[in-house]
N, C-alpha and C. Protein backbone atom coordinates (compact mmCIF):
# COMPACT_ATOMS: atom_id res chain seq x y z
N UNK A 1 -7.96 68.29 2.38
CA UNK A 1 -7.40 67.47 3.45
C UNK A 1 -6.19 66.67 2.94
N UNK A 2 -6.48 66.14 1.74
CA UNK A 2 -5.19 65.20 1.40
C UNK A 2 -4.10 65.97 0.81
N UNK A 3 -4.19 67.73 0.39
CA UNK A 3 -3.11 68.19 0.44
C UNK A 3 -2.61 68.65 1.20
N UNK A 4 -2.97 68.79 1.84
CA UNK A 4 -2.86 69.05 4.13
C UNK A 4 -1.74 68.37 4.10
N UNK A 5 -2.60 66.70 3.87
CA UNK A 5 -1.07 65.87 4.55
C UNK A 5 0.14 65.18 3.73
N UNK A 6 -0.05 65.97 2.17
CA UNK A 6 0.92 65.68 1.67
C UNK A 6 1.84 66.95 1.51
N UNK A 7 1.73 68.13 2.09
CA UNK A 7 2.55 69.12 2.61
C UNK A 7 3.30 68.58 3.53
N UNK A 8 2.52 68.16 4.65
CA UNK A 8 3.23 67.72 6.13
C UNK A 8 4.17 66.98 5.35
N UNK A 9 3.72 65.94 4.59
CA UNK A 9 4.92 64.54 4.64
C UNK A 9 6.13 65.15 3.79
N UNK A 10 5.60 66.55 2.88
CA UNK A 10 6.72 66.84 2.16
C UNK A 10 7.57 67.59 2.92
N UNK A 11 7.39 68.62 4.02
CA UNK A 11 8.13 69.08 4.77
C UNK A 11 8.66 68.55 5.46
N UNK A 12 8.24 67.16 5.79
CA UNK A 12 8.97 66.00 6.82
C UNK A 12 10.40 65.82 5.79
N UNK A 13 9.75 65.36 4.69
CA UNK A 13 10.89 64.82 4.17
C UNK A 13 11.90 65.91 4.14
N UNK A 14 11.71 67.23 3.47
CA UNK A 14 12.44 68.13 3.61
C UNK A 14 13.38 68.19 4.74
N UNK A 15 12.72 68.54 5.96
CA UNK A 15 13.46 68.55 7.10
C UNK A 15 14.79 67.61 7.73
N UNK A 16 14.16 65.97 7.16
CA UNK A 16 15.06 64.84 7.12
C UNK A 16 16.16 65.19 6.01
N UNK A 17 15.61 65.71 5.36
CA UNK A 17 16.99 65.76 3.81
C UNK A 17 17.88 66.95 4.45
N UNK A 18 17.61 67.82 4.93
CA UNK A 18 18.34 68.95 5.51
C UNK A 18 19.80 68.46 6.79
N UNK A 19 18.73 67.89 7.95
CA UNK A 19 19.27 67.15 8.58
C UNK A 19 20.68 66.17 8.06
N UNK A 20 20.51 65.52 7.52
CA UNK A 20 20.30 64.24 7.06
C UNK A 20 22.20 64.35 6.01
N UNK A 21 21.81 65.75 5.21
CA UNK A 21 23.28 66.12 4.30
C UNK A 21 24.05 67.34 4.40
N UNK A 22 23.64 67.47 6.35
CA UNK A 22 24.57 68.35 6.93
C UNK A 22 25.60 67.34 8.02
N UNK A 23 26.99 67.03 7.38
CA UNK A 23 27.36 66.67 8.32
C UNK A 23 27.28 65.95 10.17
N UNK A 24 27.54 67.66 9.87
CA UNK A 24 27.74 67.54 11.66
C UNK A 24 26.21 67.38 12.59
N UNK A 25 25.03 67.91 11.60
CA UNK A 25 23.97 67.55 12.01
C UNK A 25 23.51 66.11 11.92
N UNK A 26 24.19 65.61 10.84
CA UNK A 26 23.78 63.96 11.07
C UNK A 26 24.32 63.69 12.44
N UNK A 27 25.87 63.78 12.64
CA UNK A 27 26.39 63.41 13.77
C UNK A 27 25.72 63.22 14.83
N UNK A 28 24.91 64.58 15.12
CA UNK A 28 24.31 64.53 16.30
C UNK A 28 23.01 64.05 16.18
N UNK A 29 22.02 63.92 14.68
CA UNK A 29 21.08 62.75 14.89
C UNK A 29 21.48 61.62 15.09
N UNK A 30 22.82 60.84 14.73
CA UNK A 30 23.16 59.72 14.69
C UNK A 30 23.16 59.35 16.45
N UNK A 31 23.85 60.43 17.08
CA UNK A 31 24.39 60.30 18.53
C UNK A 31 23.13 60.20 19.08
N UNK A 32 22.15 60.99 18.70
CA UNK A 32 20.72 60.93 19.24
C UNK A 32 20.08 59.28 19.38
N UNK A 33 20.28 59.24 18.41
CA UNK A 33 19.35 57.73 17.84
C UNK A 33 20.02 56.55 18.89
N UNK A 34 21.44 56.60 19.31
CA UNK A 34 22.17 55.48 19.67
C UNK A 34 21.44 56.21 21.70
N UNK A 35 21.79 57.28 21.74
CA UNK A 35 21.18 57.37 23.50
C UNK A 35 19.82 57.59 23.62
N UNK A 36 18.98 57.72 22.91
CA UNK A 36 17.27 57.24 23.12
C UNK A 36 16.77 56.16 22.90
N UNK A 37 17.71 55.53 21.98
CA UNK A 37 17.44 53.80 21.58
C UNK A 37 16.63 53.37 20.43
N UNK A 38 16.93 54.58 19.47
CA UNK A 38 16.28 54.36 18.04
C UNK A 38 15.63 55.57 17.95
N UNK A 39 14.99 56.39 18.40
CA UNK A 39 13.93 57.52 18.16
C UNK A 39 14.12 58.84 18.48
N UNK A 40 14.53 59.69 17.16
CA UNK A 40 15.11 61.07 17.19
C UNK A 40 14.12 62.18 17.35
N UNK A 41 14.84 63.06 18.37
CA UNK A 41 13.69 64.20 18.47
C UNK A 41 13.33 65.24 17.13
N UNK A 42 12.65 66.14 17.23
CA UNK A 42 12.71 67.01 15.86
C UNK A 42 11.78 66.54 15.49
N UNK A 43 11.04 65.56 15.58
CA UNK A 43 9.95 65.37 14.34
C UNK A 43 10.60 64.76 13.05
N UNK A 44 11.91 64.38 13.03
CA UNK A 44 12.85 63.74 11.88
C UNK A 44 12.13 61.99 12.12
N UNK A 45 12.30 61.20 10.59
CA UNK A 45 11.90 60.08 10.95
C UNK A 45 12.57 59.08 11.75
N UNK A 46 12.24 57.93 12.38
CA UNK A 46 13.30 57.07 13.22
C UNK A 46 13.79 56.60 12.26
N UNK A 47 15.28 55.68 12.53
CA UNK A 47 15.82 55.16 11.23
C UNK A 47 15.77 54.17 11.17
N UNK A 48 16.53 53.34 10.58
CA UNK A 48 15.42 52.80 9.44
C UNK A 48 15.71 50.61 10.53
N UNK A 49 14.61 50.15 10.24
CA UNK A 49 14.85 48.95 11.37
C UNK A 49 15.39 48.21 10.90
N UNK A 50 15.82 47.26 11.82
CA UNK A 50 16.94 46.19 11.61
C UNK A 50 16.45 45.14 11.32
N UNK A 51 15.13 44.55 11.33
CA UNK A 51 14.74 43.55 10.32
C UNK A 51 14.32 44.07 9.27
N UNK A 52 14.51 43.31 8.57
CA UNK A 52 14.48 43.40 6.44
C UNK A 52 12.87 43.65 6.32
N UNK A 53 12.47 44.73 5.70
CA UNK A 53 10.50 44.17 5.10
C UNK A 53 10.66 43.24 4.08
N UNK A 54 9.54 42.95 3.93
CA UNK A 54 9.55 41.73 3.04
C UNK A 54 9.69 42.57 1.50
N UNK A 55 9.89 41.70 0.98
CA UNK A 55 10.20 42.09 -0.70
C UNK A 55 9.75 41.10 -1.52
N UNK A 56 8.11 41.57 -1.76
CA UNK A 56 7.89 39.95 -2.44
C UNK A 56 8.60 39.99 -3.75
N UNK A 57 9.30 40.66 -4.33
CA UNK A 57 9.77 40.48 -6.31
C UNK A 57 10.95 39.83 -5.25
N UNK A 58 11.95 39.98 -4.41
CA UNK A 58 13.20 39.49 -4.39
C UNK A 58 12.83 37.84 -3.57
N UNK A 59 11.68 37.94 -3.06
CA UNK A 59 11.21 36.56 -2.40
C UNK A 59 11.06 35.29 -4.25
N UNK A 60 10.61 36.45 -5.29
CA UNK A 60 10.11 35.54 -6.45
C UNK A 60 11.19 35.47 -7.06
N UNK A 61 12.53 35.92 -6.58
CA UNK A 61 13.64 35.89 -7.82
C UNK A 61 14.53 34.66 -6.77
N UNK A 62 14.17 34.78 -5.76
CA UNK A 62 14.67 33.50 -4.86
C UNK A 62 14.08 32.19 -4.97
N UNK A 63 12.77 31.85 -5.27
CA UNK A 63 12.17 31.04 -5.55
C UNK A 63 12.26 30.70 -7.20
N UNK A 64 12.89 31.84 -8.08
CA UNK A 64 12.80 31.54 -9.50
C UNK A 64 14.18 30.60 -9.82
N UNK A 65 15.11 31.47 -8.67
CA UNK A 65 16.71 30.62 -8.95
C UNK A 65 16.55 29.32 -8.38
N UNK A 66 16.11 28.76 -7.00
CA UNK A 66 15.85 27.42 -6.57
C UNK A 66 15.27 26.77 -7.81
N UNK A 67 13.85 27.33 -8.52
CA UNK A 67 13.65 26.29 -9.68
C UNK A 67 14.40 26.26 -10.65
N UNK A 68 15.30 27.26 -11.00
CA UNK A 68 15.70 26.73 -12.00
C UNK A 68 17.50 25.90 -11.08
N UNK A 69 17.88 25.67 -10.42
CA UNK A 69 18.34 24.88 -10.31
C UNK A 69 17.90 23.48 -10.17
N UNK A 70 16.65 23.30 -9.68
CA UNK A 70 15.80 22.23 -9.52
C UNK A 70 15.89 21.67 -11.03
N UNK A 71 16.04 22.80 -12.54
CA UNK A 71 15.56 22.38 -13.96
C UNK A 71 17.01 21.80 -14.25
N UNK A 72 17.89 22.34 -13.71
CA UNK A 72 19.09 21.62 -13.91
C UNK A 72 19.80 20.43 -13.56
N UNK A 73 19.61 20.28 -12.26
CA UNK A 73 19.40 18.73 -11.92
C UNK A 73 17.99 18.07 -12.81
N UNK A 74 17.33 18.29 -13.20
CA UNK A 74 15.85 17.54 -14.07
C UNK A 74 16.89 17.17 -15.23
N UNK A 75 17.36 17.80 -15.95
CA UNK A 75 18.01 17.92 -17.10
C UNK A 75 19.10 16.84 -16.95
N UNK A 76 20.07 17.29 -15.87
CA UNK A 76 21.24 15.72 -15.73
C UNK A 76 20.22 14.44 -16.32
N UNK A 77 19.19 14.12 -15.26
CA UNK A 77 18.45 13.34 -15.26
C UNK A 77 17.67 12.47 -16.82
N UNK A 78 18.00 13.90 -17.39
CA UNK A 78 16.77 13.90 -18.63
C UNK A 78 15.45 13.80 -18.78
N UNK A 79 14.78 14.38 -17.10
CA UNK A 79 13.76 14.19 -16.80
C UNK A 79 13.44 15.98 -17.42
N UNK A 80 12.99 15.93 -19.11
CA UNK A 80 13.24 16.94 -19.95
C UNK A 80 11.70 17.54 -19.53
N UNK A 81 10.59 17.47 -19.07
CA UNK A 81 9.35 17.90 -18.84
C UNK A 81 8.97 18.68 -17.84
N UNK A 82 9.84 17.73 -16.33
CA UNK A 82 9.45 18.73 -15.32
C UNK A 82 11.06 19.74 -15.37
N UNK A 83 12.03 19.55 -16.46
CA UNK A 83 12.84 20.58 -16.26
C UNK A 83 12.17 21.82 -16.63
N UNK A 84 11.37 21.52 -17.93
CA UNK A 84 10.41 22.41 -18.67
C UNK A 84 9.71 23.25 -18.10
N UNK A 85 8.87 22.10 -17.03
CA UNK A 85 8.05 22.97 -16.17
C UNK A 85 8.47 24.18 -15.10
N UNK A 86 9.55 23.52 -14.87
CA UNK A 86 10.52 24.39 -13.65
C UNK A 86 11.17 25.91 -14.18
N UNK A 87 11.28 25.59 -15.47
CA UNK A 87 12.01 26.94 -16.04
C UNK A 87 10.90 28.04 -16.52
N UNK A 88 10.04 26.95 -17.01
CA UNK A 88 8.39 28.43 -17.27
C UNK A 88 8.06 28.73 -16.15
N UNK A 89 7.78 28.50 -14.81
CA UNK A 89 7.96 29.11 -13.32
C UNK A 89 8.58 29.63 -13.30
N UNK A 90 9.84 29.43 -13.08
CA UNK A 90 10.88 30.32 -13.06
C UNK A 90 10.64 31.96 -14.18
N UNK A 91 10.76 31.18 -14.98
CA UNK A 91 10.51 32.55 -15.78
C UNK A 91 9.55 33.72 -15.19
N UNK A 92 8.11 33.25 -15.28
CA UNK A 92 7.31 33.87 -14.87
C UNK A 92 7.23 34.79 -13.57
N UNK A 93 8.07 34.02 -12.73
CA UNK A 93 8.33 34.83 -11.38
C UNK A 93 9.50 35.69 -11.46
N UNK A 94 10.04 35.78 -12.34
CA UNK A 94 11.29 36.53 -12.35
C UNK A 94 11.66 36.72 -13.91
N UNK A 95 10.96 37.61 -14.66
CA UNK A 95 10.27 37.74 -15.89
C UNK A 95 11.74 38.62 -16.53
N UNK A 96 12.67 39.04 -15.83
CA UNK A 96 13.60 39.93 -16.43
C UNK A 96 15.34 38.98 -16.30
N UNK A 97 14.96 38.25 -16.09
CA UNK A 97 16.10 37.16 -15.70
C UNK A 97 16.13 36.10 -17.05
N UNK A 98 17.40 37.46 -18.08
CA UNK A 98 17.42 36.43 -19.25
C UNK A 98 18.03 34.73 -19.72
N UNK A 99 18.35 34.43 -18.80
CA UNK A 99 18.95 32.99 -18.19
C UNK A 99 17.83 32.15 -18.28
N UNK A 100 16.78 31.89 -17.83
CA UNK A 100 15.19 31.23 -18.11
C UNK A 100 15.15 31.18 -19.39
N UNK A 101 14.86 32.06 -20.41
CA UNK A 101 14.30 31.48 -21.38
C UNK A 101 15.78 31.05 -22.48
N UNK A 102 16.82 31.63 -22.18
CA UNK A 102 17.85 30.63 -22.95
C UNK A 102 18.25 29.08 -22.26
N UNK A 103 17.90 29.20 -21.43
CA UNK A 103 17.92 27.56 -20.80
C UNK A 103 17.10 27.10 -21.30
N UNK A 104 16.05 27.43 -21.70
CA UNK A 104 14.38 27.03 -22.48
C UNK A 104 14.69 26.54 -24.18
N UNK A 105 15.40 27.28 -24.04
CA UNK A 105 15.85 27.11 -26.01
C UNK A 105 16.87 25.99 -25.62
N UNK A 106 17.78 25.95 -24.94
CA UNK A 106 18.98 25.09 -24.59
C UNK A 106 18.32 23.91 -24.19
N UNK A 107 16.98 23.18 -23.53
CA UNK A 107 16.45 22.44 -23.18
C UNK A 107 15.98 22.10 -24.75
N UNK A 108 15.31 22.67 -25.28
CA UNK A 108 14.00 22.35 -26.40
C UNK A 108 15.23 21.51 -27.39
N UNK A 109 17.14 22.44 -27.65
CA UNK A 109 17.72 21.78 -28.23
C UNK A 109 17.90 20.42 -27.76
N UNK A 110 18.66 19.95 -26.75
CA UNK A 110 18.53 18.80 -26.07
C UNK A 110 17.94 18.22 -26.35
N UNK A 111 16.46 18.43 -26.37
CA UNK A 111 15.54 17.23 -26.53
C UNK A 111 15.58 16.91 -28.29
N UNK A 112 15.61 18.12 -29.01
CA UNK A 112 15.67 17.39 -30.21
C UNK A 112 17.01 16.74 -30.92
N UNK A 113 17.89 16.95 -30.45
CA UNK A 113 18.90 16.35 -30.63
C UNK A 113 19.02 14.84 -29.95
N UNK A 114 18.10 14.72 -28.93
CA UNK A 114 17.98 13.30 -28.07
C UNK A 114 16.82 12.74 -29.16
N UNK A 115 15.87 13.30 -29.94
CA UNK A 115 15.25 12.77 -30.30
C UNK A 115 15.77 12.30 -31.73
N UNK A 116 17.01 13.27 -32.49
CA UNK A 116 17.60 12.27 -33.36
C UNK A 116 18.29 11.24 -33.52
N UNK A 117 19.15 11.52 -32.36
CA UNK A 117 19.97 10.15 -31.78
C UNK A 117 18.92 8.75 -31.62
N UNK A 118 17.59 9.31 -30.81
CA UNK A 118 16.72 7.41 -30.99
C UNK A 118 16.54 7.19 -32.45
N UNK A 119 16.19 8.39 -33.15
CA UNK A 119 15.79 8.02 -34.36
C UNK A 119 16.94 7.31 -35.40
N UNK A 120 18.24 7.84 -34.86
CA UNK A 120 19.19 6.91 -35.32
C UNK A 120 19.50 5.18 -35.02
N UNK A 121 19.10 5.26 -33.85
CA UNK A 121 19.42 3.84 -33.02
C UNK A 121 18.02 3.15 -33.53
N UNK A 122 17.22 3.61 -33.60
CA UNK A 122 15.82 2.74 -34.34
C UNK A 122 16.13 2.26 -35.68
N UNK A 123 16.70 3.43 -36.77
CA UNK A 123 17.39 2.84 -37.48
C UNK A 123 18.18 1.95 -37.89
N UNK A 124 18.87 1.76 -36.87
CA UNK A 124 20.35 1.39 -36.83
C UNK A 124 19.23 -0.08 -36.98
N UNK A 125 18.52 -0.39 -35.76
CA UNK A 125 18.12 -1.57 -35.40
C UNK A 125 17.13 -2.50 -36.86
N UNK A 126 16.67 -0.99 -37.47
CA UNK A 126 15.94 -1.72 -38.33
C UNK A 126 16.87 -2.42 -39.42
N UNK A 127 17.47 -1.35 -39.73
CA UNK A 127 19.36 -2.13 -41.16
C UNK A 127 19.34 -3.66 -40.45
N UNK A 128 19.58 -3.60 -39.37
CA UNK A 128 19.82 -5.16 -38.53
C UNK A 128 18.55 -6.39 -39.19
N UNK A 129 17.44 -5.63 -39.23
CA UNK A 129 16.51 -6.15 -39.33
C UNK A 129 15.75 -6.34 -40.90
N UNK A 130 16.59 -5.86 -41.71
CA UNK A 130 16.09 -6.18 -43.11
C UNK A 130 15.47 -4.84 -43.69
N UNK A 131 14.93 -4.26 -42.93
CA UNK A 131 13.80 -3.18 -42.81
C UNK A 131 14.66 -2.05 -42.94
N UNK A 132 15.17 -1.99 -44.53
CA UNK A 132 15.90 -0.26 -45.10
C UNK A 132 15.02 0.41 -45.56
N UNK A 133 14.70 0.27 -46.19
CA UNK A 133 13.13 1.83 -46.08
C UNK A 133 12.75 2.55 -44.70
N UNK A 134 12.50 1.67 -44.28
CA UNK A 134 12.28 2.44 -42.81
C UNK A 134 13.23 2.78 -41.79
N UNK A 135 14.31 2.15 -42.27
CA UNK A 135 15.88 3.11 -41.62
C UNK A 135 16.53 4.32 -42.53
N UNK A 136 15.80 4.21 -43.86
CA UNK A 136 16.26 5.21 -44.21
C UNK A 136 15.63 6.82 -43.95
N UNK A 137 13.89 5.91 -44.08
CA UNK A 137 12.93 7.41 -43.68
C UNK A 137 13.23 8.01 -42.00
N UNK A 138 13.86 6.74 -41.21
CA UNK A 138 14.37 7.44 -39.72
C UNK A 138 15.44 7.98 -39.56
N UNK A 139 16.11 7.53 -40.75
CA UNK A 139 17.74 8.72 -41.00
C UNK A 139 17.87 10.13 -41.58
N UNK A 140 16.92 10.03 -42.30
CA UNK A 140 15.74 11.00 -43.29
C UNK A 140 15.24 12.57 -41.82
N UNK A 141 14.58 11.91 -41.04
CA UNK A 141 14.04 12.25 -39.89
C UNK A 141 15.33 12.94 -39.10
N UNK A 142 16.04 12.23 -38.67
CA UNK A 142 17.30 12.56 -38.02
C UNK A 142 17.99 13.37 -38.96
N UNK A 143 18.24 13.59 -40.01
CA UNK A 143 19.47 14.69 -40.47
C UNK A 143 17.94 16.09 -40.56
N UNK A 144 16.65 15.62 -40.26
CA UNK A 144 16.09 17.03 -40.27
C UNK A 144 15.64 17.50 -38.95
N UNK A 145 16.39 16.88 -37.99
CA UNK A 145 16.37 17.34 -36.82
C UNK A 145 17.50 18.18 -36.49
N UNK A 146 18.63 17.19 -36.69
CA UNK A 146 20.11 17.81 -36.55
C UNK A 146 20.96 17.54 -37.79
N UNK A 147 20.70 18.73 -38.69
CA UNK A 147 21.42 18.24 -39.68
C UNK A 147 22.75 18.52 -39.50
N UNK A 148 23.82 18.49 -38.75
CA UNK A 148 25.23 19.18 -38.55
C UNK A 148 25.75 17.80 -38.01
N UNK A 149 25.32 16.73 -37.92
CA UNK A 149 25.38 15.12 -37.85
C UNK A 149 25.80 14.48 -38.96
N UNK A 150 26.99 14.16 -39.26
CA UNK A 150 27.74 13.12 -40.51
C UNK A 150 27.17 12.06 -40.51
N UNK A 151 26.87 11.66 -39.47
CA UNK A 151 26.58 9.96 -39.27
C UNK A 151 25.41 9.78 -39.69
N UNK A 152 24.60 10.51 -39.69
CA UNK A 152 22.92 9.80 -40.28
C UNK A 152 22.88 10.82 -41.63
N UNK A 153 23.69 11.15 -42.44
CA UNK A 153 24.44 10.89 -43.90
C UNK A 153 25.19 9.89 -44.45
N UNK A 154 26.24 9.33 -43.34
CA UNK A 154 27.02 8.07 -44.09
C UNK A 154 25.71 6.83 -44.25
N UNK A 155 25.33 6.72 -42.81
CA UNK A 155 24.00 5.57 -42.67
C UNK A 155 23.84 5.72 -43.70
N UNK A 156 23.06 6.62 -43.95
CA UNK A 156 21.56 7.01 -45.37
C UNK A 156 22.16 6.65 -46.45
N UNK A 157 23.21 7.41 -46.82
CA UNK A 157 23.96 7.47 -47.93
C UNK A 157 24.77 5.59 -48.37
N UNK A 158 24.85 4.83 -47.04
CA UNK A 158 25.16 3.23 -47.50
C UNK A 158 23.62 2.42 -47.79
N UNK A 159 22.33 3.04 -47.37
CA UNK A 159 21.11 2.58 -47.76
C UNK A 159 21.05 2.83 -49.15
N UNK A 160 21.00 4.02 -49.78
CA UNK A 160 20.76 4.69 -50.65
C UNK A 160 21.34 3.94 -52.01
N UNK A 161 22.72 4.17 -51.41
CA UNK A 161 23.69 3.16 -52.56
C UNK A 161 23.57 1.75 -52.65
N UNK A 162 23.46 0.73 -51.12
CA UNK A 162 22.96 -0.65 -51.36
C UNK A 162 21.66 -0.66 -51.90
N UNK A 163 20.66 -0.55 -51.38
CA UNK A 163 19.30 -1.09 -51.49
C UNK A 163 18.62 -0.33 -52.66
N UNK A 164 19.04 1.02 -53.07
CA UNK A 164 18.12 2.39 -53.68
C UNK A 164 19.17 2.35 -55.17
N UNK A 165 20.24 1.66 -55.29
CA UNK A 165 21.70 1.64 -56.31
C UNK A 165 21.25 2.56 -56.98
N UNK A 166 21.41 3.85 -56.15
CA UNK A 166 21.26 5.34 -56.58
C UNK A 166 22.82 5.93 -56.21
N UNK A 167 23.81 5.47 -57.02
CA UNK A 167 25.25 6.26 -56.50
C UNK A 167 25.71 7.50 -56.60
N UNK A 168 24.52 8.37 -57.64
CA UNK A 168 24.71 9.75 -57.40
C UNK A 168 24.24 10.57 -55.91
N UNK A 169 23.10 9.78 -55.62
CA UNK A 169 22.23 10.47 -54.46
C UNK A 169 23.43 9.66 -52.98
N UNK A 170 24.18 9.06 -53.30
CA UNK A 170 24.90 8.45 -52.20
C UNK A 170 25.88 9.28 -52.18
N UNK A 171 26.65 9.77 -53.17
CA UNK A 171 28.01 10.50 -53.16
C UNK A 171 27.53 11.69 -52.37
N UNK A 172 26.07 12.77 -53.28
CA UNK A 172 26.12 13.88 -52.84
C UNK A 172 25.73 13.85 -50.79
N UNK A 173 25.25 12.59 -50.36
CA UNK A 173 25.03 12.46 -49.44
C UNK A 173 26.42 12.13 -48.32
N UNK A 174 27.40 11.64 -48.94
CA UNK A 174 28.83 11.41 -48.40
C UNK A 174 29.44 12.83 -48.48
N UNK A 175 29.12 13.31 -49.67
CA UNK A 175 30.01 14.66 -49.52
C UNK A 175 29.58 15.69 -48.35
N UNK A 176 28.11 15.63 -48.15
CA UNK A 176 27.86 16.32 -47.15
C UNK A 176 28.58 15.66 -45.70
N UNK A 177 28.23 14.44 -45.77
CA UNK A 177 28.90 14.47 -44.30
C UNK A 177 30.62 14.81 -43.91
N UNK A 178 30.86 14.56 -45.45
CA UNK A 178 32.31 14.33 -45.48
C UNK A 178 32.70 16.43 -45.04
N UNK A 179 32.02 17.26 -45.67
CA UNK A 179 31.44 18.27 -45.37
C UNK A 179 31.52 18.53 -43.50
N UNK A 180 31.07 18.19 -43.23
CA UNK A 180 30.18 18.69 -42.16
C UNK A 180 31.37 17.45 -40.67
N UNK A 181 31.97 16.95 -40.98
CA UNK A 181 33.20 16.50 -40.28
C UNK A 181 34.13 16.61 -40.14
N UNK A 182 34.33 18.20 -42.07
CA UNK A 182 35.34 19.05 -41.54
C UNK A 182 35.23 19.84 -40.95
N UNK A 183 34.15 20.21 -40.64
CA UNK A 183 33.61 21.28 -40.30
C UNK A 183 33.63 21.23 -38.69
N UNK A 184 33.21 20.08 -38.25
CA UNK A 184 33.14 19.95 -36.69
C UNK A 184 34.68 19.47 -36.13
């Protein structure tokens, strides 16, 4: 029985393909279709309707781009968590869309680069505060977040030399930044 009717549907199709990439025979299915009002004789299929079927993958790649614009405004914000959240959705619904997970790496940088910058300004606050050991271990912290940063080398490197009167470990620490500012 079920190769019964997968003959029929193959000869259907046949018949439509025949139809279909003969010219002048389209013509006159076409002419057909417009004076019956959609529905061709022959046993050929009707063509094809004028509302869209649904497409749930292109419904999830529509809903994947809204979130991740949603992660991009999060991000202006620095509201870095639910951008997070928005882009692993995203991803997931639209799993071949390599834009998601480099925004994902491009986010994760952000944040650690935001997280050396406090660790600098905590610093900064502690030097203010007497408390160089512990601006140095947060400068320490910060060049191993972002080490391509001069500035939490010069910092370190004026702890090192005041408080640590270690002037070898200060130079090689100046040279790097001095390094790394030609560089940028």
């Amino acid at each position: 029985e079920l190769r019964d009717r997968l003959q029929s549907i193959f000869a259907k199709i046949n018949e439509a393909y025949k139809l279909l990439s003969n010219p002048a025979k389209r013509r006159e299915y076409d002419q057909a279709l417009r004076q019956e009002g959609g529905s061709a004789a022959g046993g050929v299929p009707e063509a094809p309707r004028k509302t869209p079927l649904k497409n749930p993958f292109m419904d999830n790649v529509l809903k994947a781009k809204r979130l991740y614009e949603g992660a991009l405004a999060e991000m202006k914000k620095k509201n870095y968590a639910s951008a997070r959240q928005n882009l692993k959705i995203a991803q997931s619904l639209d799993p071949y869309n390599k834009k998601y997970p480099e925004m994902i790496l491009k986010l994760e940088k952000m944040q650690t680069l935001e997280r050396a910058e406090q660790y600098c300004r905590d610093a900064v606050e502690y030097e203010s505060q007497g408390r160089h050991k512990e601006a140095a271990k947060l400068y320490r912290e910060a060049m191993l977040l972002d080490s391509g940063n001069p500035l939490y080398y010069t910092r370190l490197a004026r702890i090192v030399l005041d408080e640590d009167k270690n002037p070898e470990a200060a130079k090689k620490l100046l040279k790097k930044a001095f390094e790394l500012g030609e560089s940028g």
